[in-house]
Protein backbone atom coordinates (compact mmCIF):
# COMPACT_ATOMS: atom_id res chain seq x y z
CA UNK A 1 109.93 87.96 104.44
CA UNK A 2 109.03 90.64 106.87
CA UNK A 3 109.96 89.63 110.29
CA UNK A 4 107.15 89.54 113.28
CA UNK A 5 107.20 92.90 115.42
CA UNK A 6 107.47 90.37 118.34
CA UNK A 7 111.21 89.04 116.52
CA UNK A 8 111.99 92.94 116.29
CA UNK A 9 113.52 95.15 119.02
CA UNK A 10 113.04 98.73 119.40
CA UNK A 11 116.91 100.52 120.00
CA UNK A 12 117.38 103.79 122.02
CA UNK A 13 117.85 106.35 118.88
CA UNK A 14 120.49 108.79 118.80
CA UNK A 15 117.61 111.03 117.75
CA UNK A 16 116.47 110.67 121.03
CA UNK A 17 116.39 114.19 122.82
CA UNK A 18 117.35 113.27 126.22
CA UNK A 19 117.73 116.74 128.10
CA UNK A 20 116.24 120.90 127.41
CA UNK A 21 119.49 121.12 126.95
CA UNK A 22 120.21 118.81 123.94
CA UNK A 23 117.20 120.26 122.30
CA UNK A 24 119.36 123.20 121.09
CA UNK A 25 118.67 127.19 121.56
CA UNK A 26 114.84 128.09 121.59
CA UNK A 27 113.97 129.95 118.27
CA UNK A 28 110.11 130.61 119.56
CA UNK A 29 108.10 129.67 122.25
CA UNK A 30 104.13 129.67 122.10
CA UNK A 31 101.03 129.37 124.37
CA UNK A 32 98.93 127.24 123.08
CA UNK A 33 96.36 126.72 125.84
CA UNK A 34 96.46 130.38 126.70
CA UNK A 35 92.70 131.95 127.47
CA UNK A 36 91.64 133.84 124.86
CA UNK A 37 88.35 136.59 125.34
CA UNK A 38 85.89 133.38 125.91
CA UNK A 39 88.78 131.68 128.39
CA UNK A 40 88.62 134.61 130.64
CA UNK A 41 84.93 135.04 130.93
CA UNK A 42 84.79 131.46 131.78
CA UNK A 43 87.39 131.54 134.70
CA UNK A 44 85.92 135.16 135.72
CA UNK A 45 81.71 133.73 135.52
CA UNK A 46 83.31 130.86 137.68
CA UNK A 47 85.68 132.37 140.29
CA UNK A 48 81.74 134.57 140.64
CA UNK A 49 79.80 131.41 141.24
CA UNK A 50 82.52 129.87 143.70
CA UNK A 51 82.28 131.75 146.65
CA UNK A 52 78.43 132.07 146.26
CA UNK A 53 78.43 127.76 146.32
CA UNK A 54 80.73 127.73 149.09
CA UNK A 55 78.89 129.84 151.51
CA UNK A 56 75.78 128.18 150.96
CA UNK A 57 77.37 124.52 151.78
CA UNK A 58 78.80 126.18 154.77
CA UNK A 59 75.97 127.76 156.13
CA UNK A 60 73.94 124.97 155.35
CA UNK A 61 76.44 122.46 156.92
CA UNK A 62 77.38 125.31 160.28
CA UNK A 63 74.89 124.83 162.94
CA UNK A 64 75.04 128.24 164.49
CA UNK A 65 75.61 129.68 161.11
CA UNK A 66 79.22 130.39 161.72
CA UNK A 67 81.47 131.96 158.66
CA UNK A 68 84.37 129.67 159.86
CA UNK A 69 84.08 126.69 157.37
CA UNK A 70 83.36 129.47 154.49
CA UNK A 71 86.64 130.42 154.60
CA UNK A 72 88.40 126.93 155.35
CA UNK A 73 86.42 125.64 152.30
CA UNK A 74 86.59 128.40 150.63
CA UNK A 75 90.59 128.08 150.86
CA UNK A 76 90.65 124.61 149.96
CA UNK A 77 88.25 124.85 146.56
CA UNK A 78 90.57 127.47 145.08
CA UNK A 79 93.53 125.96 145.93
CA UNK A 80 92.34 123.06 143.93
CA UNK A 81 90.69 124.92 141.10
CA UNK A 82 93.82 126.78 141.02
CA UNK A 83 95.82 124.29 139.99
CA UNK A 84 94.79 122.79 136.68
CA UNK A 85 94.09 126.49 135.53
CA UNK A 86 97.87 127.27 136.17
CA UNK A 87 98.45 123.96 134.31
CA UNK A 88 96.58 125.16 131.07
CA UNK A 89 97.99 128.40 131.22
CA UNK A 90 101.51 127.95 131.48
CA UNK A 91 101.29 124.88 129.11
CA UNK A 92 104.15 126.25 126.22
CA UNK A 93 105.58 124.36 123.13
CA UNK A 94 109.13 125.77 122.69
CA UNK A 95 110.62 125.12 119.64
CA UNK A 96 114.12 124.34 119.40
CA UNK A 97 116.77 123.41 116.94
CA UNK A 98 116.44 120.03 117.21
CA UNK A 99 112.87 118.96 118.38
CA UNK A 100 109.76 120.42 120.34
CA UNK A 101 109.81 120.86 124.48
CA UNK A 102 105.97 121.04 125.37
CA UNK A 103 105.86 121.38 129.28
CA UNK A 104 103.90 122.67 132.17
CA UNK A 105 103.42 122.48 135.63
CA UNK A 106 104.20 120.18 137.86
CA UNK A 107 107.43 119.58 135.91
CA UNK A 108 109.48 116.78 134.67
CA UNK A 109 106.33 114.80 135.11
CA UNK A 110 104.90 117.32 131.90
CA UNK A 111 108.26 117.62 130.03
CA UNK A 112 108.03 116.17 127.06
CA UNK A 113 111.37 116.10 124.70
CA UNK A 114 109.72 115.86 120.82
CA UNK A 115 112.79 115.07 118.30
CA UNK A 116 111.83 116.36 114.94
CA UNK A 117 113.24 113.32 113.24
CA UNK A 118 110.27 111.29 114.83
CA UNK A 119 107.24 114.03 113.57
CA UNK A 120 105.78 112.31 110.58
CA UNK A 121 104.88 115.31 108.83
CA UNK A 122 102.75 113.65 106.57
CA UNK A 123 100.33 113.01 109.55
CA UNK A 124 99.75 117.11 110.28
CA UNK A 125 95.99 117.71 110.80
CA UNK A 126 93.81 120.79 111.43
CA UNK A 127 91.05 120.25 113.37
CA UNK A 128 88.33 123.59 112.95
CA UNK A 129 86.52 121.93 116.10
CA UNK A 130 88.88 120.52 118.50
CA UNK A 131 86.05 118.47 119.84
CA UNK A 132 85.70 116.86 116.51
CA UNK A 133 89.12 115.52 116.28
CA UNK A 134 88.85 112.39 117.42
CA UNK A 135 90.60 112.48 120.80
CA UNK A 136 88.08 110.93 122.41
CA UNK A 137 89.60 107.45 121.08
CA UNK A 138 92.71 108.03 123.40
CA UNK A 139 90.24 108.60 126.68
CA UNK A 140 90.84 105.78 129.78
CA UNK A 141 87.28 105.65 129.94
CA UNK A 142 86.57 105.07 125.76
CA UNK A 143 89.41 102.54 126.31
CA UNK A 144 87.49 100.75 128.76
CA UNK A 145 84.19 100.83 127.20
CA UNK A 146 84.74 100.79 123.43
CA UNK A 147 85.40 97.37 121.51
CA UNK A 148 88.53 98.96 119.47
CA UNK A 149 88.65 97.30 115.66
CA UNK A 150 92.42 95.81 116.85
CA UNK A 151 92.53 93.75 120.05
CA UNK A 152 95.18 94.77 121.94
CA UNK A 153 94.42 98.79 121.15
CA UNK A 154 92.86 99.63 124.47
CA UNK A 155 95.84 98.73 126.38
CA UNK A 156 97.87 100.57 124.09
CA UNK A 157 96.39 103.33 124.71
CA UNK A 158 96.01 102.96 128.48
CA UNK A 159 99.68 102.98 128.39
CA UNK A 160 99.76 106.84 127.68
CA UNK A 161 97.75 107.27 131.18
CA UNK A 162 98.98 108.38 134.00
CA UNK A 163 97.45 106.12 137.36
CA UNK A 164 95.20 108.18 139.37
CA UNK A 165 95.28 108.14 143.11
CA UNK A 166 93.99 105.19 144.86
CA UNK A 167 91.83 107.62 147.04
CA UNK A 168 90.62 109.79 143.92
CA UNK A 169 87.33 108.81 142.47
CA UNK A 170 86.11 107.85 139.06
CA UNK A 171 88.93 105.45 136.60
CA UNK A 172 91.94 104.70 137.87
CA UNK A 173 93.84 106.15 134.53
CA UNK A 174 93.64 110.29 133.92
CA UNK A 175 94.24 112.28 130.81
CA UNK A 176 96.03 110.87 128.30
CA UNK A 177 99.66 112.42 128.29
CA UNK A 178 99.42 113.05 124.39
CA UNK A 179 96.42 115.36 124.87
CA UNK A 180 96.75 118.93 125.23
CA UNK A 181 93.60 120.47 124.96
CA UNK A 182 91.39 123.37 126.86
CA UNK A 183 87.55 123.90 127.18
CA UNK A 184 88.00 127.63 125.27
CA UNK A 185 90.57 126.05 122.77
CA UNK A 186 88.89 127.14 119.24
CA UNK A 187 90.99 125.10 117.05
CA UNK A 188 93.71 121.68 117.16
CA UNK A 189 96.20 120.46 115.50
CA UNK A 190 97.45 116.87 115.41
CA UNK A 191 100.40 114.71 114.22
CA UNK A 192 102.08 111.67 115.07
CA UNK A 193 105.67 111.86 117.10
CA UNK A 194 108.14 109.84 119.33
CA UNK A 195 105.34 108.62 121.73
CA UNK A 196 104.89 110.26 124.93
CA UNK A 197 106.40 107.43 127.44
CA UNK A 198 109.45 107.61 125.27
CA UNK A 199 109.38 111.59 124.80
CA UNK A 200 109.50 112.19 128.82
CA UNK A 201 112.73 110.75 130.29
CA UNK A 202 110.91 111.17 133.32
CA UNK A 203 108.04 108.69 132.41
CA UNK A 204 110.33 106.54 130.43
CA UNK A 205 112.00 105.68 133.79
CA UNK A 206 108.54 104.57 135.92
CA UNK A 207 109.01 101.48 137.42
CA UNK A 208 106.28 98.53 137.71
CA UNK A 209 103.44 99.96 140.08
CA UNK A 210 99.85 98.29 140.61
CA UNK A 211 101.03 94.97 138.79
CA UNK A 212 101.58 97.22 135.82
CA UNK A 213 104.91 96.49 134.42
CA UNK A 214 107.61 99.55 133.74
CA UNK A 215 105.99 101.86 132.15
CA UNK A 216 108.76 101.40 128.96
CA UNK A 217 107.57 97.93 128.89
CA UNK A 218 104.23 98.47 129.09
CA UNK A 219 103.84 100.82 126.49
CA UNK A 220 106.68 98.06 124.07
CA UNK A 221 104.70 95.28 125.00
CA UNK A 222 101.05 96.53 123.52
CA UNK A 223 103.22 97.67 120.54
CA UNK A 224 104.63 94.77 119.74
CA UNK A 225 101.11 92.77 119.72
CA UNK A 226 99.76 95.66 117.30
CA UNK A 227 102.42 95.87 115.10
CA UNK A 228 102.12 92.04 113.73
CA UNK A 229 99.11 94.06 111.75
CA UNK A 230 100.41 95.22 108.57
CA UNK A 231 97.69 98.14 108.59
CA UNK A 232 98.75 99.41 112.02
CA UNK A 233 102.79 99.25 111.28
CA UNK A 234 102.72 103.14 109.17
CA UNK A 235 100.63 104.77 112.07
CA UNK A 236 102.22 103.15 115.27
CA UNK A 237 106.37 103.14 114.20
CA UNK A 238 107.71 106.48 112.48
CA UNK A 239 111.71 105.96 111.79
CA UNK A 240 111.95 102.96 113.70
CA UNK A 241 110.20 104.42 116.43
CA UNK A 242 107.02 104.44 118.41
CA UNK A 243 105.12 107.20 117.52
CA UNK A 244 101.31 108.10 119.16
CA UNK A 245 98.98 111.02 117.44
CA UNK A 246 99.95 114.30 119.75
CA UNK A 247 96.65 116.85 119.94
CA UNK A 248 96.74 120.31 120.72
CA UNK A 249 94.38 122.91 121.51
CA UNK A 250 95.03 126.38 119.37
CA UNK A 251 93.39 129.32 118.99
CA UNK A 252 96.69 129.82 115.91
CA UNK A 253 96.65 127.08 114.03
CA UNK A 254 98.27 128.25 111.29
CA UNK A 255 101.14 130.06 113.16
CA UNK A 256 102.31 126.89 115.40
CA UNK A 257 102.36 124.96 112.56
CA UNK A 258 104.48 127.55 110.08
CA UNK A 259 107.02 127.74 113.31
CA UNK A 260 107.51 124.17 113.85
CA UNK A 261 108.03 123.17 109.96
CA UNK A 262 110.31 126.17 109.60
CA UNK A 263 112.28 124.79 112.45
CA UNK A 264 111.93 121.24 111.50
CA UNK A 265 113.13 121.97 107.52
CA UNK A 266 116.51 124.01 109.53
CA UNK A 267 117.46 121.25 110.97
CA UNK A 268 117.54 119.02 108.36
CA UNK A 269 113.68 117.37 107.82
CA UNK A 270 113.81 117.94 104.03
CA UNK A 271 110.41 116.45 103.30
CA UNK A 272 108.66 118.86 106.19
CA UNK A 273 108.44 121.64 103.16
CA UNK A 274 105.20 122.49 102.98
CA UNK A 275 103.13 120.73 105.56
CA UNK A 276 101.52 123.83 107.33
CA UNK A 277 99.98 125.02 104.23
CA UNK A 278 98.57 121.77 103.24
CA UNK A 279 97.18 120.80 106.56
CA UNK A 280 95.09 124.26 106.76
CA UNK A 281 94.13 123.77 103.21
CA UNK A 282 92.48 119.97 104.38
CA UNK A 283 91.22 120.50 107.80
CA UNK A 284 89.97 117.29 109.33
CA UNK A 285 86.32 118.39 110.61
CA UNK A 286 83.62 115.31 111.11
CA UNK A 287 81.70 114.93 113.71
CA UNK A 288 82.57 111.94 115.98
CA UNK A 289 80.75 109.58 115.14
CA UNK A 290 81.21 109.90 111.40
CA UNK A 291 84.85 109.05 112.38
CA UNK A 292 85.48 105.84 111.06
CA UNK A 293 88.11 103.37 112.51
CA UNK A 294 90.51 104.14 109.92
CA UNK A 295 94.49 103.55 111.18
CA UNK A 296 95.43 107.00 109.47
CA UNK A 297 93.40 108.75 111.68
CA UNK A 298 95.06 107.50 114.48
């Protein structure tokens, strides 16, 4: 009789990559997010419009007209536009000997240490239209909203968000940390790997905050609840692990994927043979709502 996930206990792997270092020597690194012709003109038409919509809320809010709060908020709005287009920019998946690094600015707070033994290669997807790969199912909001077909599901996946500010407006959860996407991105791949709490020594080690437990536990203790469904067990746990779909935002499908089953078949992952070619041979492209709530698709 198979025991209840809640009579289980997940143990720290040896697979476990838990340093760059350990990952081994970098045999490629790629951009994923990097702006391609359409990327550009976007930033370009907007860094345009910018300083136009500044000077008008400046002037309109200046009673003598002064240029003074142009330039103050001016400074400020590019400063914070800045920001999360340095983050998609220098967002890089380096592929190592023994696993994936995928990182970007700040830091350790976007390290992420992907073992290869934890990619379930049988889960690879191309997605044609990145909007039509079914990431909206991991958004705080959809979590919040959505009636998932498993109870349990949206705090699962409110695990993999980050807590906003108090002071910041809108949900109190931001992007989901196994989401790498950008509004120019032309294609996406997906696959499920070591999940991202347990991928990021730095997240791994969050302590309890706003009567949320550790974030460890947080993430163990929605798993466990899940996991007593048979149907969920193949999609949620990968080599005794917890495992979450990872999305990313390509304009080279084809080439990210060759490089990381080449690597992944070096170091070891027999049954990786051959998963690039079949995933671009059966792209996953329905629109979302034809997506039904189907566990391999998650």
């Amino acid at each position: 009789m198979t025991p209840k996930v809640s009579e289980m206990s997940f143990r720290e792997p040896e697979s476990l990559i838990q340093s760059v270092a350990q990952a081994g020597a970098v045999r490629s690194t790629i951009y994923p997010l990097k702006p391609n012709r359409r990327g550009w003109a976007g930033i370009a038409a907007f860094w345009l419009v910018l300083p136009v919509t500044v000077l008008v809320i400046s002037l309109a809010a200046s009673v003598h007209g002064a240029l003074d709060p142009f330039f103050i908020m001016l400074g400020i709005a590019t400063l914070g536009v800045l920001y999360p287009v340095l983050a998609l920019v220098r967002t890089r998946i380096r592929i190592c000997e023994h696993g994936l690094i995928v990182d970007s600015v700040p830091g350790r707070s976007r390290r992420f240490l992907i073992p290869y033994l934890t990619i379930d290669s049988g889960s690879v997807m191309v997605h044609p239209t990145p909007s039509r790969g079914g990431a909206y199912r991991y958004k705080p909001l959809t979590a919040a909203t959505k009636r998932y077909p498993w109870p349990g599901l949206d705090r699962f996946v409110l695990a993999a968000c980050p807590l906003r500010p108090k002071i910041s407006l809108g949900p109190p959860y931001g992007q989901p940390l196994n989401i790498w996407g950008a509004p120019y991105s032309r294609h996406g791949i997906s696959f499920r790997a070591l999940h991202p709490v347990f991928a990021s020594p730095w997240w791994r080690a969050r302590p309890a905050v706003r009567d949320h437990p550790p974030r460890a536990q947080w993430v163990l203790g929605t798993l466990r609840m899940l996991l007593d469904r048979p149907e969920l067990r193949p999609v949620l746990v990968f080599n005794d692990q917890p495992v979450m779909r990872w999305m990313f935002g390509t304009d080279r499908p084809e080439d990210l994927l060759r490089e990381i089953e080449t690597a992944m078949v070096a170091s070891g992952v027999a049954e990786a043979a051959g998963f690039a070619a079949h995933a671009m041979a059966n792209p996953y492209d329905r629109p979302p709502r034809d997506i039904p709530d189907d566990p391999q698709l998650w």
